[in-house]
PDB file of N, CA and C in Angstrom:
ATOM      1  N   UNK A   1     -16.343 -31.583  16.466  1.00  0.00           N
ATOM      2  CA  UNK A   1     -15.836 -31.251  17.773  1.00  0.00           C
ATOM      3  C   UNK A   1     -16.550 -29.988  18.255  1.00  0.00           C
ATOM      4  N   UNK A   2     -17.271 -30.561  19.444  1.00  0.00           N
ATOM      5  CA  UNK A   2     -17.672 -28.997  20.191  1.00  0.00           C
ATOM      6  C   UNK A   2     -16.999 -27.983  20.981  1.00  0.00           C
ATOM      7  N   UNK A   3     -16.643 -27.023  21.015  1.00  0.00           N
ATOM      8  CA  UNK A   3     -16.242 -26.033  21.864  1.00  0.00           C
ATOM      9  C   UNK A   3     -16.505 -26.532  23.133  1.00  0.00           C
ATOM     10  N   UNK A   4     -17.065 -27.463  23.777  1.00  0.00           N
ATOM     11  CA  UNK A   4     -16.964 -27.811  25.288  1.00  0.00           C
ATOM     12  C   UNK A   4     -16.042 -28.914  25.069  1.00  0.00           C
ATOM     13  N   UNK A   5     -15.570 -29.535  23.966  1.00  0.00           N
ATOM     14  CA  UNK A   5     -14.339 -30.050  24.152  1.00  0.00           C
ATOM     15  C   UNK A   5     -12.962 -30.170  24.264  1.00  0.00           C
ATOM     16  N   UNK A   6     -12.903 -28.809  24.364  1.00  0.00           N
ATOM     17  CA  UNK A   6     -12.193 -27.853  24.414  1.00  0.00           C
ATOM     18  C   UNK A   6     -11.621 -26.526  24.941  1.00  0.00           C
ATOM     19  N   UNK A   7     -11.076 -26.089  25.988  1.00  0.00           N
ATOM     20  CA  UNK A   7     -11.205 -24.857  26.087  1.00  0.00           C
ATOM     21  C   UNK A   7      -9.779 -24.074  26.528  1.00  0.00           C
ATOM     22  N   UNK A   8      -9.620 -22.800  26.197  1.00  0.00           N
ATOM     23  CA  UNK A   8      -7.971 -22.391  26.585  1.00  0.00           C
ATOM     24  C   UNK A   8      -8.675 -21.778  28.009  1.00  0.00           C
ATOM     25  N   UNK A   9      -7.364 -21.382  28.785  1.00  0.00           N
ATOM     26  CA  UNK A   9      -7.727 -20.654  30.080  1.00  0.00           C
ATOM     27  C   UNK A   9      -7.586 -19.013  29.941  1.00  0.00           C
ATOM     28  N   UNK A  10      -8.502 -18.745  30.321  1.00  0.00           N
ATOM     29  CA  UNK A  10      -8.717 -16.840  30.123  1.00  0.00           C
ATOM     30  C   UNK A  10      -7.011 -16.559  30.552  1.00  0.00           C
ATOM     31  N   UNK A  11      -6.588 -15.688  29.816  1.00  0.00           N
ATOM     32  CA  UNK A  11      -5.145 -15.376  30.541  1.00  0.00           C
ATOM     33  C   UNK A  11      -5.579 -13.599  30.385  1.00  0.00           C
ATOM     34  N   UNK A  12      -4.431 -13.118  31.400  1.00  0.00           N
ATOM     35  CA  UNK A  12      -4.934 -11.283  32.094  1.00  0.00           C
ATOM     36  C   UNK A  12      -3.751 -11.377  31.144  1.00  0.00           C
ATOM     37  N   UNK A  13      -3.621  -9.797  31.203  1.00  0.00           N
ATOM     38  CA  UNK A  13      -2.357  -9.154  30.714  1.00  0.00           C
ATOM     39  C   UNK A  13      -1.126  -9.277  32.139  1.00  0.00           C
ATOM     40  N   UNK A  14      -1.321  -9.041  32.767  1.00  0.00           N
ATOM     41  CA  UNK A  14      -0.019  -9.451  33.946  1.00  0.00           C
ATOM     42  C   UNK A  14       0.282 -11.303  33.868  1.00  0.00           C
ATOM     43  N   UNK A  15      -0.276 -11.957  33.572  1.00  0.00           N
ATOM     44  CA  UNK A  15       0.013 -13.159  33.165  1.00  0.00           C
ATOM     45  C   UNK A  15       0.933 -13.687  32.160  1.00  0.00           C
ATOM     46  N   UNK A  16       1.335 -12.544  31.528  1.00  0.00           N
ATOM     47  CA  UNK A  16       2.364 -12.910  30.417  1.00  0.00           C
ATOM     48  C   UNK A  16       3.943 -12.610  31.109  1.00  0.00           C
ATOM     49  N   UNK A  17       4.881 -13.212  30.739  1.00  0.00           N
ATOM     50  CA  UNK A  17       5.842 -13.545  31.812  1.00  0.00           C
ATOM     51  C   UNK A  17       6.843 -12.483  30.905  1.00  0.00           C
ATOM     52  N   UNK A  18       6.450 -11.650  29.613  1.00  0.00           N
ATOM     53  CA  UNK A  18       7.320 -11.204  28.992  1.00  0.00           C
ATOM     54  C   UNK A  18       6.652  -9.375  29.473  1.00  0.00           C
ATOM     55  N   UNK A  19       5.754  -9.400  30.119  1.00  0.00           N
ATOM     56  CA  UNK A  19       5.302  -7.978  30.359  1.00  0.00           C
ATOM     57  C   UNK A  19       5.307  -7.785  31.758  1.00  0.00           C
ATOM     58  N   UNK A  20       6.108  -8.174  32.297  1.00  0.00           N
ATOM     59  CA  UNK A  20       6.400  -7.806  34.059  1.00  0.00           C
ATOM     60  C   UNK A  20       6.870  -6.276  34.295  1.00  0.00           C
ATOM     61  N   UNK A  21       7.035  -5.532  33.165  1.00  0.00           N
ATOM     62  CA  UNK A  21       7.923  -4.272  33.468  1.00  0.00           C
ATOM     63  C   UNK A  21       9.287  -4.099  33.707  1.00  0.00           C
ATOM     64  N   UNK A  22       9.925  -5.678  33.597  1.00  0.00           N
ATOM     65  CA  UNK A  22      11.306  -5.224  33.920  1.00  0.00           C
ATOM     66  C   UNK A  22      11.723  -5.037  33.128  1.00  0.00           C
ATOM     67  N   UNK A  23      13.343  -5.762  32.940  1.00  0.00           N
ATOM     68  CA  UNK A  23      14.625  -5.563  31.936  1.00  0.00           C
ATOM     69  C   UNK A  23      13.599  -6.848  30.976  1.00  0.00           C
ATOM     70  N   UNK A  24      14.102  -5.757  29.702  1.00  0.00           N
ATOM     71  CA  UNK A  24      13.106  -6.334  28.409  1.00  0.00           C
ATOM     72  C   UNK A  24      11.590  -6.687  28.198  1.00  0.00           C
ATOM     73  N   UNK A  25      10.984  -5.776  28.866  1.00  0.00           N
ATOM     74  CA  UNK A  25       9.441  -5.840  28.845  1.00  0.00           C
ATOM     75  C   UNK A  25       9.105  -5.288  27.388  1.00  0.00           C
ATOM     76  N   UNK A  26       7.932  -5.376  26.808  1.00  0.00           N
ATOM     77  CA  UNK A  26       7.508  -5.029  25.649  1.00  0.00           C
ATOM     78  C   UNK A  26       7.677  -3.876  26.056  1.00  0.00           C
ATOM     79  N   UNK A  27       6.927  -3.301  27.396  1.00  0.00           N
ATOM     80  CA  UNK A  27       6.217  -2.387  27.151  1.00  0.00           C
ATOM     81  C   UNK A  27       7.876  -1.019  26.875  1.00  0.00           C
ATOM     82  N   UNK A  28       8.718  -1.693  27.447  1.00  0.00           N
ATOM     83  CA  UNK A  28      10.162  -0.919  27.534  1.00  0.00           C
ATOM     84  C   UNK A  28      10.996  -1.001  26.074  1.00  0.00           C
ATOM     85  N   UNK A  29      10.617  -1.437  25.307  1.00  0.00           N
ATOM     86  CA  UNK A  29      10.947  -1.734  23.859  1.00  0.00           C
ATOM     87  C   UNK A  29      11.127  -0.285  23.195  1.00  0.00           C
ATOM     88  N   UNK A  30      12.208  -0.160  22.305  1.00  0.00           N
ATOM     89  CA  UNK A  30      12.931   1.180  21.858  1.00  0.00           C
ATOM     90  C   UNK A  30      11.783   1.293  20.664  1.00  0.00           C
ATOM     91  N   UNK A  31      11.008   2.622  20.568  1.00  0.00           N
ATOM     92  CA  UNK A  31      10.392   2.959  19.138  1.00  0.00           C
ATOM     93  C   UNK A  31      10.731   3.725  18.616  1.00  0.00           C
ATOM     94  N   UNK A  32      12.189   4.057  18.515  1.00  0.00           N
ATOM     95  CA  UNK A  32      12.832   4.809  18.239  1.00  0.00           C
ATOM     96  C   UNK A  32      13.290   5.164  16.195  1.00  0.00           C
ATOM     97  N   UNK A  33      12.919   5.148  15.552  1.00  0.00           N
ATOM     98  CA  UNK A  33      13.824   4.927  13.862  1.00  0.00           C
ATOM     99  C   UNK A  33      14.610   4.455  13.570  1.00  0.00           C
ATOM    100  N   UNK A  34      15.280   3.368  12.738  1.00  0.00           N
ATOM    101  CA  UNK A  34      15.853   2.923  12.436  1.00  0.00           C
ATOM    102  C   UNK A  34      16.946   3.378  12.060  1.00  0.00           C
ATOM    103  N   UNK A  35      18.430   2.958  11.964  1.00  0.00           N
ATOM    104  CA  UNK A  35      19.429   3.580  11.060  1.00  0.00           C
ATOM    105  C   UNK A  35      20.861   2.816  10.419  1.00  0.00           C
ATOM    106  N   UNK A  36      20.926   2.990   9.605  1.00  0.00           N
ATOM    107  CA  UNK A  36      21.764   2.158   8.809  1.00  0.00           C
ATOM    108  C   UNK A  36      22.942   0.888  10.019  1.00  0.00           C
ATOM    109  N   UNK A  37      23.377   2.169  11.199  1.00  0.00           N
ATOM    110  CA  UNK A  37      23.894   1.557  11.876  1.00  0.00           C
ATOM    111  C   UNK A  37      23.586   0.519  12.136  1.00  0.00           C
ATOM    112  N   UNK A  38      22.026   0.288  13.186  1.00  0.00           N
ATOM    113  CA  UNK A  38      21.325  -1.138  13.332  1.00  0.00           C
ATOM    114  C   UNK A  38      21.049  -2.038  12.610  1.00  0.00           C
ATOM    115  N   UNK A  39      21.738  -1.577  11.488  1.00  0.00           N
ATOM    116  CA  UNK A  39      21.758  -3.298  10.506  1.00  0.00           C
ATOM    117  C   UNK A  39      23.161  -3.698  10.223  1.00  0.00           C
ATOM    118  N   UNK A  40      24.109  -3.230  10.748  1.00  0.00           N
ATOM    119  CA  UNK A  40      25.552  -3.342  10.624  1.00  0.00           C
ATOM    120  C   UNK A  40      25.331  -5.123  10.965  1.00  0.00           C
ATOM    121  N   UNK A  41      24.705  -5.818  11.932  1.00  0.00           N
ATOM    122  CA  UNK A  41      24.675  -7.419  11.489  1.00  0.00           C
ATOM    123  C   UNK A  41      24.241  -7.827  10.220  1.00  0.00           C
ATOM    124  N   UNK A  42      23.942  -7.158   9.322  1.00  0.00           N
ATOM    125  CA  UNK A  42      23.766  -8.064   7.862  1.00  0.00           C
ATOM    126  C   UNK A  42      24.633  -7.334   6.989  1.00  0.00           C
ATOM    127  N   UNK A  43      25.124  -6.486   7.411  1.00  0.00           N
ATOM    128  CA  UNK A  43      25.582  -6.064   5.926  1.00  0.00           C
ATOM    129  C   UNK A  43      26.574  -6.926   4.897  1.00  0.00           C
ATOM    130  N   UNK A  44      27.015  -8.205   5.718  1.00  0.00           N
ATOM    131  CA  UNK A  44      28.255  -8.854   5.109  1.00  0.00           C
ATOM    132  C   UNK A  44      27.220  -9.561   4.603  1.00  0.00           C
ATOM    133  N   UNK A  45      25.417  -9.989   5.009  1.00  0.00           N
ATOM    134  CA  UNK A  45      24.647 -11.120   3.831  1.00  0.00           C
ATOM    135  C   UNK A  45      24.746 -11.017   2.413  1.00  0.00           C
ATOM    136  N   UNK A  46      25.027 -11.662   1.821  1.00  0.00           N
ATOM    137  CA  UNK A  46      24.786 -11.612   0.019  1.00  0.00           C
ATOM    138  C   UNK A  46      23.539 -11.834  -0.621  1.00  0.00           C
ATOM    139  N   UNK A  47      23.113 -10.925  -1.419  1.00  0.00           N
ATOM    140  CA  UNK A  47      21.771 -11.152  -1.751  1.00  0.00           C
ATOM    141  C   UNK A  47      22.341 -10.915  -3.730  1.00  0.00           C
ATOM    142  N   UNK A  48      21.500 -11.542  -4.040  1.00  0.00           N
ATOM    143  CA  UNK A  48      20.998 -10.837  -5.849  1.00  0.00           C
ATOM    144  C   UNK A  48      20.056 -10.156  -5.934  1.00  0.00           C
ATOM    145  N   UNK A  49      20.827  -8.937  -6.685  1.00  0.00           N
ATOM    146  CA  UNK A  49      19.965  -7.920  -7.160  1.00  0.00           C
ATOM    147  C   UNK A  49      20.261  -8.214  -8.603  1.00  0.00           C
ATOM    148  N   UNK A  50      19.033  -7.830  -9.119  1.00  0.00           N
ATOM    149  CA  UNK A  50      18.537  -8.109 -10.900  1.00  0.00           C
ATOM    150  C   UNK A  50      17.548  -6.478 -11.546  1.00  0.00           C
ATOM    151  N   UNK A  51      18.281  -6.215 -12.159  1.00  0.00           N
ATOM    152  CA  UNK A  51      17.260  -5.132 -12.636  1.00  0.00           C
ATOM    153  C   UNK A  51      16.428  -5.525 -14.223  1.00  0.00           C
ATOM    154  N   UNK A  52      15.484  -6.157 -14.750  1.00  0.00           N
ATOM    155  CA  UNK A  52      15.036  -6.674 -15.431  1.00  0.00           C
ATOM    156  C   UNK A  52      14.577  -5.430 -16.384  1.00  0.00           C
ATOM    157  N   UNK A  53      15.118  -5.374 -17.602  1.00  0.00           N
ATOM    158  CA  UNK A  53      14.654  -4.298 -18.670  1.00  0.00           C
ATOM    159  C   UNK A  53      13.642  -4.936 -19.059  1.00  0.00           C
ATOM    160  N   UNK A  54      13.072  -6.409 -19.219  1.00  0.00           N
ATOM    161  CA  UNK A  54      12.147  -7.017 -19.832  1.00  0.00           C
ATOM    162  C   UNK A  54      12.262  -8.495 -20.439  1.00  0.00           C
ATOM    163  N   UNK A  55      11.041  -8.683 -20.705  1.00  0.00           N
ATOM    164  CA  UNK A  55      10.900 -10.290 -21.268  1.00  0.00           C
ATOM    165  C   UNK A  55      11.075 -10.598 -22.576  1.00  0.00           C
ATOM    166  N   UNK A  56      11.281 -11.994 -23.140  1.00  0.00           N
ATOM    167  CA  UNK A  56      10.707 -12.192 -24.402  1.00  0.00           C
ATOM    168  C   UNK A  56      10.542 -13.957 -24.182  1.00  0.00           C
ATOM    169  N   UNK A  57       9.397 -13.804 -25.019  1.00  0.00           N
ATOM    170  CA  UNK A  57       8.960 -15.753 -25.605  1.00  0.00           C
ATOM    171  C   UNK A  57       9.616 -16.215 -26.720  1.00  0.00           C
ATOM    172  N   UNK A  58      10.292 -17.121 -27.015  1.00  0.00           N
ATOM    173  CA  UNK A  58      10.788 -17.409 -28.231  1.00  0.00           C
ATOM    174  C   UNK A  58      10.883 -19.374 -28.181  1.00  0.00           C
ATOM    175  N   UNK A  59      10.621 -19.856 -29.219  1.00  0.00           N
ATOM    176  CA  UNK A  59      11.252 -21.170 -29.498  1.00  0.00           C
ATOM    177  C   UNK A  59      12.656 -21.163 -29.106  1.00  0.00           C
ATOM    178  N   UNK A  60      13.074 -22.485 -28.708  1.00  0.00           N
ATOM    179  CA  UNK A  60      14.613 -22.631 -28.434  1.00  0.00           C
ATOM    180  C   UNK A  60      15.030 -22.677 -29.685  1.00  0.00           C
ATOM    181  N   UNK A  61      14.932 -23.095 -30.914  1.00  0.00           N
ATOM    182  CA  UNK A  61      15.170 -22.995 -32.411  1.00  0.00           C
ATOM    183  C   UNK A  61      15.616 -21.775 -32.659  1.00  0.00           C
ATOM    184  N   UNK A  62      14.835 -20.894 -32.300  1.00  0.00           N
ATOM    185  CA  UNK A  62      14.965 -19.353 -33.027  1.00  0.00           C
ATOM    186  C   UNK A  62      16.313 -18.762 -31.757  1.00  0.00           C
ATOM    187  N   UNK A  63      16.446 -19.473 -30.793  1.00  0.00           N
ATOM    188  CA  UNK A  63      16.984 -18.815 -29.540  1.00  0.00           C
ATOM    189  C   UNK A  63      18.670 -19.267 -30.100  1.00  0.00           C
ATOM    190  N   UNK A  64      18.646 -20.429 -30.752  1.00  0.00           N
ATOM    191  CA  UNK A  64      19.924 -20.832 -30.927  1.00  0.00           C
ATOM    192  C   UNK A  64      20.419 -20.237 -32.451  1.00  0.00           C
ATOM    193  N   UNK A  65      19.231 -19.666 -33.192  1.00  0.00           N
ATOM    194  CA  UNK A  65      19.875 -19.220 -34.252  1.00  0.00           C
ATOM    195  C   UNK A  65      20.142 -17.948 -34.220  1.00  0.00           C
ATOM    196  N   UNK A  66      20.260 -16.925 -33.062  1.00  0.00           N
ATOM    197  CA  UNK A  66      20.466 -15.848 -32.509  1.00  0.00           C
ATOM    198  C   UNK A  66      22.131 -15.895 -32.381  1.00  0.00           C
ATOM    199  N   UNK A  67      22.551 -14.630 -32.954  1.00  0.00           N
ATOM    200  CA  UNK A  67      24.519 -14.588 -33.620  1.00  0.00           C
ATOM    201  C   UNK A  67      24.534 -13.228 -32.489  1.00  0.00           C
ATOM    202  N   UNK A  68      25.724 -12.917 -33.111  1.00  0.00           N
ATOM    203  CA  UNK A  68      25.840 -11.624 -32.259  1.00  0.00           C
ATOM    204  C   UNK A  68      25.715 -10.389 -32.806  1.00  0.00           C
ATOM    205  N   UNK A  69      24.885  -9.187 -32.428  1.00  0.00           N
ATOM    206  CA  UNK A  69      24.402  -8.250 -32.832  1.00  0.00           C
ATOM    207  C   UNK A  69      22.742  -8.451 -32.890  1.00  0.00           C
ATOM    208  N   UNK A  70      22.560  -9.307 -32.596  1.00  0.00           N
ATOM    209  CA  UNK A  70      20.586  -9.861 -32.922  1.00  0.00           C
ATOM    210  C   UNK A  70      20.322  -8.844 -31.979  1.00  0.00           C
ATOM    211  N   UNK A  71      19.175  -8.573 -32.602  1.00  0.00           N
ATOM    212  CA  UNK A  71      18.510  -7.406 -31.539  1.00  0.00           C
ATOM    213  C   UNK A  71      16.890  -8.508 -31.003  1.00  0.00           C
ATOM    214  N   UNK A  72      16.854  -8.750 -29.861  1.00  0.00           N
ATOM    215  CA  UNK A  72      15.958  -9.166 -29.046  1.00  0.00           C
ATOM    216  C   UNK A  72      14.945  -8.114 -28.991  1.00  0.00           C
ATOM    217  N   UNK A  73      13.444  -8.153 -29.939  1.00  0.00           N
ATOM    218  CA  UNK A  73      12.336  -7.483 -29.096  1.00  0.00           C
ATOM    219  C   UNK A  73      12.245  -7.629 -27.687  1.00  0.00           C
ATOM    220  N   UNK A  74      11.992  -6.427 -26.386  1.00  0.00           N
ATOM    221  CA  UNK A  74      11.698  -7.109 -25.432  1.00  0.00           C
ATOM    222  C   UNK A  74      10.042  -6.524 -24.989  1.00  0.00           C
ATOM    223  N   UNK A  75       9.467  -7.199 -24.111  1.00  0.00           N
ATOM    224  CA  UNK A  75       7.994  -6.534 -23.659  1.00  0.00           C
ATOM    225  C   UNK A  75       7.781  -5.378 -23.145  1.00  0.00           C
ATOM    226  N   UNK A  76       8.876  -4.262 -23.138  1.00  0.00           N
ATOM    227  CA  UNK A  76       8.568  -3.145 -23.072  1.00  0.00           C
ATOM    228  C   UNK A  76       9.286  -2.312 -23.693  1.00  0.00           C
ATOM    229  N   UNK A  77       8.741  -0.944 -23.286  1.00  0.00           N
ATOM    230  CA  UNK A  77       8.482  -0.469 -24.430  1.00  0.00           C
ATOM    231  C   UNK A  77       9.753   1.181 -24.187  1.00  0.00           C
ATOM    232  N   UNK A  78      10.352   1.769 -24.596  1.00  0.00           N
ATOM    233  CA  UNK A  78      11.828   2.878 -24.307  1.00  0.00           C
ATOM    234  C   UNK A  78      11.145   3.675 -23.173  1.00  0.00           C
ATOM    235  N   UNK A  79      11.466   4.010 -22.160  1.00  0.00           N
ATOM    236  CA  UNK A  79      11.810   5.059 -21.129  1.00  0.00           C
ATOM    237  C   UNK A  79      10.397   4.275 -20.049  1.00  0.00           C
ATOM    238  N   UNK A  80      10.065   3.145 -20.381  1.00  0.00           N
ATOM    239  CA  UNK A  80       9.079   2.532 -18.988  1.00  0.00           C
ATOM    240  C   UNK A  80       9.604   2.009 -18.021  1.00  0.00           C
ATOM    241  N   UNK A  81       9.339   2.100 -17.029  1.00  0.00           N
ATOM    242  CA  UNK A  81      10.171   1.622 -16.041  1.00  0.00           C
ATOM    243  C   UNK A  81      10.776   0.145 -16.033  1.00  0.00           C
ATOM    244  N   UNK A  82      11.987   0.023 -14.803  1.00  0.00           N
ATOM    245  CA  UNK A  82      12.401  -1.381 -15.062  1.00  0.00           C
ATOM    246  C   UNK A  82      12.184  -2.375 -13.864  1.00  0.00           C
ATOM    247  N   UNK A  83      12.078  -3.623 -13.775  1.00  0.00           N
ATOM    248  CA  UNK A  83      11.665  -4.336 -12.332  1.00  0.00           C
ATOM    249  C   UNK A  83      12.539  -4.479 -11.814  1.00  0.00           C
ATOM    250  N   UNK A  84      13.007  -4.237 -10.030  1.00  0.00           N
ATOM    251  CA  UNK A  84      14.140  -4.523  -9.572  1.00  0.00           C
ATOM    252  C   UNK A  84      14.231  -5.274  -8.526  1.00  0.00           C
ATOM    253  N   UNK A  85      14.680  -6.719  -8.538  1.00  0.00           N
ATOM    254  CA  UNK A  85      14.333  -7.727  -7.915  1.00  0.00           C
ATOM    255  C   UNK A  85      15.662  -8.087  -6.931  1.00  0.00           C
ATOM    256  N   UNK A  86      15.044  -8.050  -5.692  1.00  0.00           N
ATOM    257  CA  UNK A  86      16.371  -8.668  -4.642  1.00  0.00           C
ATOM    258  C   UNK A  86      15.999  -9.876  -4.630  1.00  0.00           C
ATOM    259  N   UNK A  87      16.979 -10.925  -3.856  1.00  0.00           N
ATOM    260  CA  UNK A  87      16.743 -12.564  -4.381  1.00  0.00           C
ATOM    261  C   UNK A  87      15.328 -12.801  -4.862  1.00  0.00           C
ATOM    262  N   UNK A  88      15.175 -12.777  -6.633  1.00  0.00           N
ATOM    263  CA  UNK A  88      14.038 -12.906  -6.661  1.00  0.00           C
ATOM    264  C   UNK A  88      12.287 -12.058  -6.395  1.00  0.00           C
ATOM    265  N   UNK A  89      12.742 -11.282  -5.580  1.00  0.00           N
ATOM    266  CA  UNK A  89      11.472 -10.791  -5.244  1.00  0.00           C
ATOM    267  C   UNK A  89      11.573  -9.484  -5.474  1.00  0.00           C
ATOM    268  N   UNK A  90       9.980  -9.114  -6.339  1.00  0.00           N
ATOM    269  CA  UNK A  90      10.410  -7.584  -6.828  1.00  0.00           C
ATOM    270  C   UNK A  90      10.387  -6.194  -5.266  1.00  0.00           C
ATOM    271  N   UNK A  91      10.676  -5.920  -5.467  1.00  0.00           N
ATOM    272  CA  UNK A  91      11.236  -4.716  -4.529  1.00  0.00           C
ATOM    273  C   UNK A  91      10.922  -3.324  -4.890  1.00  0.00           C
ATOM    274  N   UNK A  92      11.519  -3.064  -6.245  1.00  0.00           N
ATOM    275  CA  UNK A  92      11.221  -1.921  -6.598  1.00  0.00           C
ATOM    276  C   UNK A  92      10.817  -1.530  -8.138  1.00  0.00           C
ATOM    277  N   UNK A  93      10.627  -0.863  -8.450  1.00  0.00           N
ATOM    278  CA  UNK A  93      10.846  -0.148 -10.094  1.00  0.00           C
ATOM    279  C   UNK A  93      11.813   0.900 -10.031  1.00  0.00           C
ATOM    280  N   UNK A  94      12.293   0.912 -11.263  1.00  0.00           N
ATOM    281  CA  UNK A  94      13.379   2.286 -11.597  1.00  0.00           C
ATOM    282  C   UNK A  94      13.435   2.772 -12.772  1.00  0.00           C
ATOM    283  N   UNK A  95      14.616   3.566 -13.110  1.00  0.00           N
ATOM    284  CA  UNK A  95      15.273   3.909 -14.381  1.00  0.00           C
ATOM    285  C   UNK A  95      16.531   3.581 -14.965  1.00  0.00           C
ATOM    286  N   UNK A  96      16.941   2.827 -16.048  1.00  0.00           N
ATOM    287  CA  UNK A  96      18.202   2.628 -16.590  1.00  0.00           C
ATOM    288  C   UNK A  96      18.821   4.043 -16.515  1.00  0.00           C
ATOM    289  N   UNK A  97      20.035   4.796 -15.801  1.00  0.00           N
ATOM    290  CA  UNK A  97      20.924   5.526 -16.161  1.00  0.00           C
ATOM    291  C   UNK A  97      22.445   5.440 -16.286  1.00  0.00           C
ATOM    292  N   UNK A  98      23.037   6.509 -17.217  1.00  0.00           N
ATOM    293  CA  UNK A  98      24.200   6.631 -17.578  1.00  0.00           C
ATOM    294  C   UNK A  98      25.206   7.044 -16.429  1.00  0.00           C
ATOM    295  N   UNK A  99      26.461   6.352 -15.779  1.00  0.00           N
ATOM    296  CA  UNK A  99      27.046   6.914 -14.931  1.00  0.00           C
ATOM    297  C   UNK A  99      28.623   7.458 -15.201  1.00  0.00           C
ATOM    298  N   UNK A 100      29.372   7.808 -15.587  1.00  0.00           N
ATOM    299  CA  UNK A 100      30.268   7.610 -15.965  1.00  0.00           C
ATOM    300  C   UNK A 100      30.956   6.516 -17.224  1.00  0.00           C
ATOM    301  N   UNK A 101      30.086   6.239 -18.016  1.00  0.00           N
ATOM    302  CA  UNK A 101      29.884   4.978 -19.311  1.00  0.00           C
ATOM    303  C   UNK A 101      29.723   4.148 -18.598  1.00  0.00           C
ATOM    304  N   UNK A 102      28.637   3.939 -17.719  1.00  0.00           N
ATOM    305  CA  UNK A 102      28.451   2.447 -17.180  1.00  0.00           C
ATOM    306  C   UNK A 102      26.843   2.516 -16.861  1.00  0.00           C
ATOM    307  N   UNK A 103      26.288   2.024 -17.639  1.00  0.00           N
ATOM    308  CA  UNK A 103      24.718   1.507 -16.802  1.00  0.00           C
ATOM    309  C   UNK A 103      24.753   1.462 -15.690  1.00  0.00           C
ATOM    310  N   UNK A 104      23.359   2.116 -15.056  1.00  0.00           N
ATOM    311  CA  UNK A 104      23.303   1.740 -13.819  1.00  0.00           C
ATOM    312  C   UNK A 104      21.668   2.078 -13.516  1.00  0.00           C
ATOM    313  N   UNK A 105      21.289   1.940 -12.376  1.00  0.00           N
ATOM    314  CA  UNK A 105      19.864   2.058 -12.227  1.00  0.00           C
ATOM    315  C   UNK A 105      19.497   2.471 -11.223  1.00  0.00           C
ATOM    316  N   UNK A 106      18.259   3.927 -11.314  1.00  0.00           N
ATOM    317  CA  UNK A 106      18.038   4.285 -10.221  1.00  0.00           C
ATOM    318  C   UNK A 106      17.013   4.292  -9.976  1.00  0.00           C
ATOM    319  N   UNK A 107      16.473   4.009  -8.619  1.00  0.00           N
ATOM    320  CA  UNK A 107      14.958   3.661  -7.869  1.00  0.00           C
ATOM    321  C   UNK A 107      14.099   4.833  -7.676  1.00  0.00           C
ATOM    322  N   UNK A 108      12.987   4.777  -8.552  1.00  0.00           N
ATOM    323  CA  UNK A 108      11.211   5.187  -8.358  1.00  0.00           C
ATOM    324  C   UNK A 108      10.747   5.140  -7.972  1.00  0.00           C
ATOM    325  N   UNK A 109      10.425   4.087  -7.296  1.00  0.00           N
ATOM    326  CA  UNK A 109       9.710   3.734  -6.391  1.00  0.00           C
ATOM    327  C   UNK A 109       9.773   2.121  -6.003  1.00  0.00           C
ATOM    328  N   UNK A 110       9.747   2.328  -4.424  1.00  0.00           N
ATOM    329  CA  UNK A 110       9.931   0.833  -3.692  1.00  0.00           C
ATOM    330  C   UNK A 110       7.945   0.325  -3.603  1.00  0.00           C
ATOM    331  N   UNK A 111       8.505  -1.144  -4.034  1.00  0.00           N
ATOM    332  CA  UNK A 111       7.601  -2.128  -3.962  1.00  0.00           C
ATOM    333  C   UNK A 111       7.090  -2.884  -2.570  1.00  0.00           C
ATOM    334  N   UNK A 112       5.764  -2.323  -2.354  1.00  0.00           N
ATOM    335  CA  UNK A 112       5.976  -2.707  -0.450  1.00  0.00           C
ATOM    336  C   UNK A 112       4.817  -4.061  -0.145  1.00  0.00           C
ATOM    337  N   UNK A 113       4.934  -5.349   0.200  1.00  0.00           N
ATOM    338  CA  UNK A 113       4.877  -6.364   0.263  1.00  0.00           C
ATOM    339  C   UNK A 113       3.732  -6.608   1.107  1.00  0.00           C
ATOM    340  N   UNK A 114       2.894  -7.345   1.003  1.00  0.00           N
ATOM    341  CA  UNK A 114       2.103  -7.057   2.430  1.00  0.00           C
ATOM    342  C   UNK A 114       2.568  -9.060   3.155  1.00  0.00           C
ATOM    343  N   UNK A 115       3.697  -9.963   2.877  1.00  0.00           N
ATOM    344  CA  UNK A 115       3.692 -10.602   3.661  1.00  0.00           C
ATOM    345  C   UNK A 115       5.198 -10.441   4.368  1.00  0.00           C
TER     346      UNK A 115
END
């Protein structure tokens, strides 16, 4: 197919029916910072969060002969960071800490996505 079989029509910038300058023009669009407030529509979404200390490979054999007290090698290694995954997708790294006798985990650094 050749490009003369084909062609779009040159369009201007005043041609776009969303940049007239009025009520809701791009160009009138708030660039203002974000704040917790403006997400008050999701806060009721449910997501999973997972903080992953680590992996292991094992036969299902060896997995079922695992009692209680077995200590699981895992792929890493004491005080390295941990992966922290919202549905699935990593997000961040952190640290396992102590809160009042309860595990908990705090963020190092956020994981920033490029899609």
């Amino acid at each position: 197919m050749s490009s003369d079989d084909f062609s779009l029509p040159q369009l201007n910038e005043g041609d776009m029916p969303y940049d007239e300058g009025g009520p809701g023009s791009v160009r009138d669009a708030p660039t203002s910072p974000k704040n917790a407030a403006d997400l008050e529509q999701v806060f009721d979404v449910p997501v999973v969060v997972s903080a992953v200390l680590g992996s292991s490979r094992m036969p299902i054999g060896d997995l079922l002969r695992l009692g209680p007290g077995a200590v699981l090698e895992l792929d890493r290694k004491v005080g390295e960071a941990i992966d922290i995954f919202v549905n699935n997708r990593l997000v961040a790294r952190g640290e396992v800490v102590l809160v009042e006798e309860r595990l908990g985990v705090t963020m190092t650094e956020i994981i920033k996505n490029d899609h």
